[in-house]
N, C-alpha and C. Protein backbone atom coordinates (compact mmCIF):
# COMPACT_ATOMS: atom_id res chain seq x y z
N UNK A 1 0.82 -1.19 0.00
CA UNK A 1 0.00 0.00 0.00
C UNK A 1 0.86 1.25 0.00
N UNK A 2 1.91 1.19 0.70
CA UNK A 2 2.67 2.19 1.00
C UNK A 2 3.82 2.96 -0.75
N UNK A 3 3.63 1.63 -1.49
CA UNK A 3 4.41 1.89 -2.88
C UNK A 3 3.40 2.44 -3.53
N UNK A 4 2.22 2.26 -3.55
CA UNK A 4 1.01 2.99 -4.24
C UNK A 4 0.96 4.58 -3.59
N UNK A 5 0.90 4.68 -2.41
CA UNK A 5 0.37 5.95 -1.93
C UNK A 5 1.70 6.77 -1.83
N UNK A 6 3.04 6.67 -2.06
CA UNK A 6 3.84 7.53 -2.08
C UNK A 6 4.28 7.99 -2.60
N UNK A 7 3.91 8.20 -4.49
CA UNK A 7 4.11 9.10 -5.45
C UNK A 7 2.89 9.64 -5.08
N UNK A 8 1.93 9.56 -5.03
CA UNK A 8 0.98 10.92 -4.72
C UNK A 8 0.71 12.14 -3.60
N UNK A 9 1.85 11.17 -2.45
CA UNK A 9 2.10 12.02 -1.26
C UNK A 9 3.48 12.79 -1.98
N UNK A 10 4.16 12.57 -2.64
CA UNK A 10 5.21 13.03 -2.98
C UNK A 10 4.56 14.28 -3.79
N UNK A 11 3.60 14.12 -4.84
CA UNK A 11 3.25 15.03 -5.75
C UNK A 11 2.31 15.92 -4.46
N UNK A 12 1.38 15.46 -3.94
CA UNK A 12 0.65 16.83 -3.06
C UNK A 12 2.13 17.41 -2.07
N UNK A 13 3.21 16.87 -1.88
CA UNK A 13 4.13 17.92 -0.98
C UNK A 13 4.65 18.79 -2.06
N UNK A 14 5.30 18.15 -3.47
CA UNK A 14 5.62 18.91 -4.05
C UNK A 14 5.14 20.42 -4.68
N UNK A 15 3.66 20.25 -4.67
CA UNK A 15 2.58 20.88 -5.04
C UNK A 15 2.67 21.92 -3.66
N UNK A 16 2.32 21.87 -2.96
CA UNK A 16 2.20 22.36 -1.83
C UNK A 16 3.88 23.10 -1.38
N UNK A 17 4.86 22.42 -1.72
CA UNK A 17 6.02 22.77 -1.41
C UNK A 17 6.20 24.46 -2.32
N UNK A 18 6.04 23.72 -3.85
CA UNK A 18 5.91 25.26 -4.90
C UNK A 18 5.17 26.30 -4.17
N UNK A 19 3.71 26.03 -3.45
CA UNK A 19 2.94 26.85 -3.82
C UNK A 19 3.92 27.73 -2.28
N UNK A 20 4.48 27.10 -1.39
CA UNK A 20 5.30 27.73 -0.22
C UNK A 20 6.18 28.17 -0.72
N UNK A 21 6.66 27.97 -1.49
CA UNK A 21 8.31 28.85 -1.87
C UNK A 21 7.38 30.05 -3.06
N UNK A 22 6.21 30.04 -3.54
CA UNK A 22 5.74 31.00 -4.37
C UNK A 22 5.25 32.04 -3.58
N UNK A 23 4.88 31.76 -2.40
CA UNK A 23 4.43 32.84 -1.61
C UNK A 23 5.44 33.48 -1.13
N UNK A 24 6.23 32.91 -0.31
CA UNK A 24 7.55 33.36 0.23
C UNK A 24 8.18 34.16 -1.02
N UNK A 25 8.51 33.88 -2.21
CA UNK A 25 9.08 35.55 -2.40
C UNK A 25 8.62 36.23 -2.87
N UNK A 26 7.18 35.93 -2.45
CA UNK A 26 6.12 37.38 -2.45
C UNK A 26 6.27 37.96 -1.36
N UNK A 27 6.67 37.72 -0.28
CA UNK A 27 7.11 38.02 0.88
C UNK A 27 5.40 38.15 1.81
N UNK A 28 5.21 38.74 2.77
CA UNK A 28 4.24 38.40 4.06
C UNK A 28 3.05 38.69 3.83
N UNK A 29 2.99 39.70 3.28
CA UNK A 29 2.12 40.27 2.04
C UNK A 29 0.99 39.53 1.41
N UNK A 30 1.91 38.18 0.55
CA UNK A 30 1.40 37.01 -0.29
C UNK A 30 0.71 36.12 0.77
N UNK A 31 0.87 36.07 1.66
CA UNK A 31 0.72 34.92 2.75
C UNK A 31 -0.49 35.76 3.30
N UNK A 32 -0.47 36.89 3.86
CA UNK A 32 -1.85 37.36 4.13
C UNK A 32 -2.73 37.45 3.47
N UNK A 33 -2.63 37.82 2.19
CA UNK A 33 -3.39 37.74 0.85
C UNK A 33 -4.26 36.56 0.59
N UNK A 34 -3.52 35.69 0.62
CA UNK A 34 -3.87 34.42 0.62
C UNK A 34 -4.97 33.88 1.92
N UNK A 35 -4.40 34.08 2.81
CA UNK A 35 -5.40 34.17 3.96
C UNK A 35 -6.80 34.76 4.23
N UNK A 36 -6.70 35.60 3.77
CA UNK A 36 -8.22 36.53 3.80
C UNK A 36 -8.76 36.17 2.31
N UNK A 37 -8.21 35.25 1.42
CA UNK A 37 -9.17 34.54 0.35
C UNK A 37 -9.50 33.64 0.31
N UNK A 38 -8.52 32.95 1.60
CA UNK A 38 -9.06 31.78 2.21
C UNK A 38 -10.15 31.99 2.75
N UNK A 39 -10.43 32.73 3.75
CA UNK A 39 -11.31 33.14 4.78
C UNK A 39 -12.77 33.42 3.73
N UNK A 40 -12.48 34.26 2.82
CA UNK A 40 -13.80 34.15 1.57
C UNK A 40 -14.07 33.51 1.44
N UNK A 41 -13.06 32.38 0.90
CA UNK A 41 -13.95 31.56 0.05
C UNK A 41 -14.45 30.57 0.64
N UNK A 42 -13.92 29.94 1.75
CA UNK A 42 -14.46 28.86 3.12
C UNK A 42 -13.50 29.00 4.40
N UNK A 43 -14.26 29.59 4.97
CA UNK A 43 -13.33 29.76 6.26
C UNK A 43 -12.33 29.17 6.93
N UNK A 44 -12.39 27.91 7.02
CA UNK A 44 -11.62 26.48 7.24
C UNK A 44 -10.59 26.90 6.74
N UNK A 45 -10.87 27.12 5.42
CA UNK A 45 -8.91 26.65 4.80
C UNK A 45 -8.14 28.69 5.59
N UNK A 46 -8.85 29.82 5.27
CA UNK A 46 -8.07 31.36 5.80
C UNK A 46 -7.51 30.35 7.27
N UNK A 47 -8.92 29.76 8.12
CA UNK A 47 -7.95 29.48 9.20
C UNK A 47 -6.93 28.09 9.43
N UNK A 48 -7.09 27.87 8.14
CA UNK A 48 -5.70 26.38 8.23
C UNK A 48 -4.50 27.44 7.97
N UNK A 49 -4.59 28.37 6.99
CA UNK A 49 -3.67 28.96 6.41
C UNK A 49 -3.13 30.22 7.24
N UNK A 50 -4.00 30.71 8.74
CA UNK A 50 -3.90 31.34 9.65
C UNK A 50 -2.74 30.31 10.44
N UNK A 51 -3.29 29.41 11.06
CA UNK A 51 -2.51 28.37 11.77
C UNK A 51 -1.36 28.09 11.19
N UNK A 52 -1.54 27.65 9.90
CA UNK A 52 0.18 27.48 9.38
C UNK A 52 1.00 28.45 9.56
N UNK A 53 0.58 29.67 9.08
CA UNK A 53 1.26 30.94 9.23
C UNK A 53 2.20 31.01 10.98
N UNK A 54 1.05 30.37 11.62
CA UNK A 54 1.35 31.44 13.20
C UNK A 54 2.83 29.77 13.20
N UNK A 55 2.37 28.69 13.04
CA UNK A 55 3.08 27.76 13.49
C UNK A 55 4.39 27.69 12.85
N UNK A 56 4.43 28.18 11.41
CA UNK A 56 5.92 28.28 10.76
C UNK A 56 6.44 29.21 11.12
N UNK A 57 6.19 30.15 11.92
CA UNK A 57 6.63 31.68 12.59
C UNK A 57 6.89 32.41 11.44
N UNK A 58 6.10 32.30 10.16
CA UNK A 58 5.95 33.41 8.80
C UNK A 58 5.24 34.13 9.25
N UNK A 59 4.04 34.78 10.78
CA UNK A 59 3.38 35.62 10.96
C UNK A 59 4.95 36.62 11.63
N UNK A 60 5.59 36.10 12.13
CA UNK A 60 6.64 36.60 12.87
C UNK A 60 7.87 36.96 12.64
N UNK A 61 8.33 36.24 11.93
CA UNK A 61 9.87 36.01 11.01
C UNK A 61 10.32 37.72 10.47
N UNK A 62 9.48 38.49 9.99
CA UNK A 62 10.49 39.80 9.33
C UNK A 62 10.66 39.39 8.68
N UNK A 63 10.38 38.42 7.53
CA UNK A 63 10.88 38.31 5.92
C UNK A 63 10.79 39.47 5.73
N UNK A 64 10.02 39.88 5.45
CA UNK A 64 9.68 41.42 4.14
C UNK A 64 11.05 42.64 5.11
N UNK A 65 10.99 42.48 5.96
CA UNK A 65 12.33 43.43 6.81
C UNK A 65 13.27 43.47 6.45
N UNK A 66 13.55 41.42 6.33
CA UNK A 66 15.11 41.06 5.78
C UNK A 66 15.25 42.07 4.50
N UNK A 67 14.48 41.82 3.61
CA UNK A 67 14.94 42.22 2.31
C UNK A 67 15.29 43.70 1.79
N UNK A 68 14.65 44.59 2.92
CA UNK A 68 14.95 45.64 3.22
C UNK A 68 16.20 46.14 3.74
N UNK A 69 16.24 44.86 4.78
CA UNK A 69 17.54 45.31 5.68
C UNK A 69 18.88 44.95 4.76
N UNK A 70 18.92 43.86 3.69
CA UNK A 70 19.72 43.54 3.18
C UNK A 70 20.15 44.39 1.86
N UNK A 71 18.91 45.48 1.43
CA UNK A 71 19.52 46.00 0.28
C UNK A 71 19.94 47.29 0.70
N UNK A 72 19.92 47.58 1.80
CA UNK A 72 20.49 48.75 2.70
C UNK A 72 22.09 48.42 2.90
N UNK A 73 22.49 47.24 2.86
CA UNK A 73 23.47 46.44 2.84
C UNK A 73 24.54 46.95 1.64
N UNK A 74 23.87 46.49 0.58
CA UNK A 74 24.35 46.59 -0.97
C UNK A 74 25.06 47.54 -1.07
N UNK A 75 26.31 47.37 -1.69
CA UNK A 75 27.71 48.47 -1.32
C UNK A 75 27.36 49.54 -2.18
N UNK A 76 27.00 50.94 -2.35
CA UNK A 76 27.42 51.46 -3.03
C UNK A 76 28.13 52.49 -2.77
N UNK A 77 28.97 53.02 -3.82
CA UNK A 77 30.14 53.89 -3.55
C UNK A 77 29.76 55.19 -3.23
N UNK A 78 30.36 55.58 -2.51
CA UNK A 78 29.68 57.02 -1.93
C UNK A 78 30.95 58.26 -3.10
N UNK A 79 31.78 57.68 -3.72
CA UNK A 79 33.23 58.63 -4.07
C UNK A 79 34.29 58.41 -3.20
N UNK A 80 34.36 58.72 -1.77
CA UNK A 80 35.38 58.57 -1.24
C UNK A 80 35.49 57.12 -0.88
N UNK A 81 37.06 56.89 -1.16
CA UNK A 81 37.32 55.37 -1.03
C UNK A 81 37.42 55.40 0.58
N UNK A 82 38.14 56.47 1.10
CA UNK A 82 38.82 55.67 2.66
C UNK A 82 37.24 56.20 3.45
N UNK A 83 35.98 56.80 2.67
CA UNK A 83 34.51 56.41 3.68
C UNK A 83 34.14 55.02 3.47
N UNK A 84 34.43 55.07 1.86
CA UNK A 84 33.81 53.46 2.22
C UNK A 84 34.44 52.34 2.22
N UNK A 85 35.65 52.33 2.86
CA UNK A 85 36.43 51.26 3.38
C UNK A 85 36.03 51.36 4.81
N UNK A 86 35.89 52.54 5.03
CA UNK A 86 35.81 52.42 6.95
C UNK A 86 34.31 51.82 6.98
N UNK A 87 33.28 52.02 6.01
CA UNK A 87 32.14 51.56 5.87
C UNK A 87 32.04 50.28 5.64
N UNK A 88 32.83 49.77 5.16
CA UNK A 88 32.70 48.61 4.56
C UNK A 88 33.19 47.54 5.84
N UNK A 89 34.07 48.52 6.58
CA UNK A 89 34.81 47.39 7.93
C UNK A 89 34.02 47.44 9.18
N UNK A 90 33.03 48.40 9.25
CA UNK A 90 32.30 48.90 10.49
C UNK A 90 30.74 48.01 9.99
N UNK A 91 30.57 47.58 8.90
CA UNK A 91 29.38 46.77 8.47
C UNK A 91 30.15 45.42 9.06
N UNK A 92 31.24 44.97 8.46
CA UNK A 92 31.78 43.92 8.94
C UNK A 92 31.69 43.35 10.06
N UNK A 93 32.69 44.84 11.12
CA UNK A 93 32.51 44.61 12.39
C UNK A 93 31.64 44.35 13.27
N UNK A 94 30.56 44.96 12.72
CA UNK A 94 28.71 45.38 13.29
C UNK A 94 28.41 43.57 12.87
N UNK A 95 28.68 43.13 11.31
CA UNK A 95 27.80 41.52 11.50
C UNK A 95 28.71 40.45 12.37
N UNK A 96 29.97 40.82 12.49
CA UNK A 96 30.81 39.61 13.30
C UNK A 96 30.24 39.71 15.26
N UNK A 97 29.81 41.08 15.42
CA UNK A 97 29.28 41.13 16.78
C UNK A 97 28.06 40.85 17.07
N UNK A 98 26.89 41.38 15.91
CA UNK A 98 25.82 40.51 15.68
C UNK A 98 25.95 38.64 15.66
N UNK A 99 26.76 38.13 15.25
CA UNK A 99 27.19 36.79 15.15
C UNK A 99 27.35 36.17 16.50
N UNK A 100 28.28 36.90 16.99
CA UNK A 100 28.87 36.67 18.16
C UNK A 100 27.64 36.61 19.34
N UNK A 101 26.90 37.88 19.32
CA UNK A 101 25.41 37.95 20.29
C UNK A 101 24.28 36.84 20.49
N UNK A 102 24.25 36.53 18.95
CA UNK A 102 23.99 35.61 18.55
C UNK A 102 24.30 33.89 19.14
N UNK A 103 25.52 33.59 18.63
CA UNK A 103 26.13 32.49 19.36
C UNK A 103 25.79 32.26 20.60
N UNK A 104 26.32 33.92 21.55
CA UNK A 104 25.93 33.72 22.82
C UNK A 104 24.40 33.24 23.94
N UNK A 105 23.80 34.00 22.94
CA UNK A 105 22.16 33.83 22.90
C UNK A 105 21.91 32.26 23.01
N UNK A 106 22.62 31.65 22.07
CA UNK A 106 22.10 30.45 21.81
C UNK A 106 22.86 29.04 23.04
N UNK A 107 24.16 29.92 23.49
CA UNK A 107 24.34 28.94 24.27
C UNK A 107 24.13 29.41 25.64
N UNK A 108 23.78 30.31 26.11
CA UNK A 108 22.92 30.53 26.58
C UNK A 108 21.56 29.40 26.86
N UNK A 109 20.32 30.00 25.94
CA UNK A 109 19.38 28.94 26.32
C UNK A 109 19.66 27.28 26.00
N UNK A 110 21.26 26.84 25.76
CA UNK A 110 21.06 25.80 25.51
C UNK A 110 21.76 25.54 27.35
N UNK A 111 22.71 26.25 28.02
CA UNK A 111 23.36 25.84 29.20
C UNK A 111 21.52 25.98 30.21
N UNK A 112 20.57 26.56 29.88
CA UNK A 112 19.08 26.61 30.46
C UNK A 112 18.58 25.36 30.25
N UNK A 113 18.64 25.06 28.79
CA UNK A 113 17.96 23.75 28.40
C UNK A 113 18.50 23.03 29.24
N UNK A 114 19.86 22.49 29.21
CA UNK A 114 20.59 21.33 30.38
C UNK A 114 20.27 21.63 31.61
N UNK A 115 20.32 22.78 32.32
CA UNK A 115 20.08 22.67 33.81
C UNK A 115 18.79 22.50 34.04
N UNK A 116 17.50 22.77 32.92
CA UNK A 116 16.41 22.03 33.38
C UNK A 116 16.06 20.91 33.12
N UNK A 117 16.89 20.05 32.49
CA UNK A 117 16.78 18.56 31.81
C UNK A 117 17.83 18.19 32.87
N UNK A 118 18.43 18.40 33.35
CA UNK A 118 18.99 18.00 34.78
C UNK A 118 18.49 18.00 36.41
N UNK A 119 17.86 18.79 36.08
CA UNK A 119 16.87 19.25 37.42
C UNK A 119 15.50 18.17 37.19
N UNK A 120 14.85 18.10 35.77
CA UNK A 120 14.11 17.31 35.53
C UNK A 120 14.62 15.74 36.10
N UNK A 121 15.97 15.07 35.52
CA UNK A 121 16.44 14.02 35.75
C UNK A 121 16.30 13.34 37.20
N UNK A 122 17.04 14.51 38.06
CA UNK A 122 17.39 14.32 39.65
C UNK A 122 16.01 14.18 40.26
N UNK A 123 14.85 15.21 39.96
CA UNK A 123 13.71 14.98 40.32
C UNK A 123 13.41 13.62 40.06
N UNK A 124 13.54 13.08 38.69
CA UNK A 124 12.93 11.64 38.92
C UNK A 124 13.68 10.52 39.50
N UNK A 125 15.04 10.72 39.49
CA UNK A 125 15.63 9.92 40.14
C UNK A 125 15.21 9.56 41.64
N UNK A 126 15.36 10.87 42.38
CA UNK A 126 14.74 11.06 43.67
C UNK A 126 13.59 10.11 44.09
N UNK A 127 12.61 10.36 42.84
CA UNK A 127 11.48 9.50 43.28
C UNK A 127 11.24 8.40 42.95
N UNK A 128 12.17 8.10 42.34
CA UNK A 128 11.72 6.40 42.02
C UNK A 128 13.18 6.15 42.71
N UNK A 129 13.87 6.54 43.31
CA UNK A 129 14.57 6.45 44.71
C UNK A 129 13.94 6.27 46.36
N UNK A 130 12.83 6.96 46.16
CA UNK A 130 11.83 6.91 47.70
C UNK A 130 11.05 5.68 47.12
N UNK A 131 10.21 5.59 46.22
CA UNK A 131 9.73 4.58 45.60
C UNK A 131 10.08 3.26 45.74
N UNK A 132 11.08 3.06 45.52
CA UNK A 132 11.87 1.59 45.62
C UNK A 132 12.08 1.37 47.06
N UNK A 133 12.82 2.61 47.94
CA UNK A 133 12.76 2.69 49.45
C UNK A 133 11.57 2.53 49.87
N UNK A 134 10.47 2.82 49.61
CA UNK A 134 9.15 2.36 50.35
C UNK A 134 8.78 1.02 49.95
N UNK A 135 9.08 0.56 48.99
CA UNK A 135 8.56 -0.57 48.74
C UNK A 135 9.24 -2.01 49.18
């Protein structure tokens, strides 16, 4: 059963995959659009397509920001070379500390993650420690 039904699961992801990468570089825009014609045309699907939204964090993400923020990026020459060398090293400097904040951020909530998956552990140890002692 499973050799029958998995070219057609393949074709509805693929289908579904396009129609996600077609919205996306329409940017957030396309995705709301889509949503409130969902909501027209049968409510069900605006709010499947509400839910997907909130659950892929595309209600949240700043796509349409990125693309902003990135062509603000895009070198262009102002005339003076030694402005935009110092420009060019102070963008640098600015994404290697962004990077860095970043990193930290992340190990950060990951040294959180362990001390509560450790705290979780000892808790159960504990009790199926009294557990066994009472019994």
């Amino acid at each position: 059963m499973s050799t029958t039904s998995t070219p057609m699961i393949q074709e509805a992801q693929g289908w579904f995959g396009r129609a996600e990468a077609w919205l996306d570089a329409r940017g957030k825009g396309a995705w709301i659009a889509a949503m409130v014609l969902g909501f027209i045309l049968f409510w069900p699907i605006g709010l499947a397509l509400l839910a997907y939204m909130i659950w892929s964090k595309r209600m949240f993400n700043g796509s349409c920001g990125k693309s902003r923020h990135m062509s603000r990026h895009s070198f262009r020459s102002s005339g003076n070379s030694a402005f935009d060398a110092y420009k060019a090293d102070t963008l640098r400097r600015l994404e290697e500390e962004q990077e860095a904040f970043e990193s930290f951020l992340q190990r950060l909530r990951d040294a959180k993650d362990k001390s509560e998956f450790d705290q979780f552990m000892d808790e159960r140890n504990r009790k199926s420690g009294t557990e066994q002692a009472g019994a």
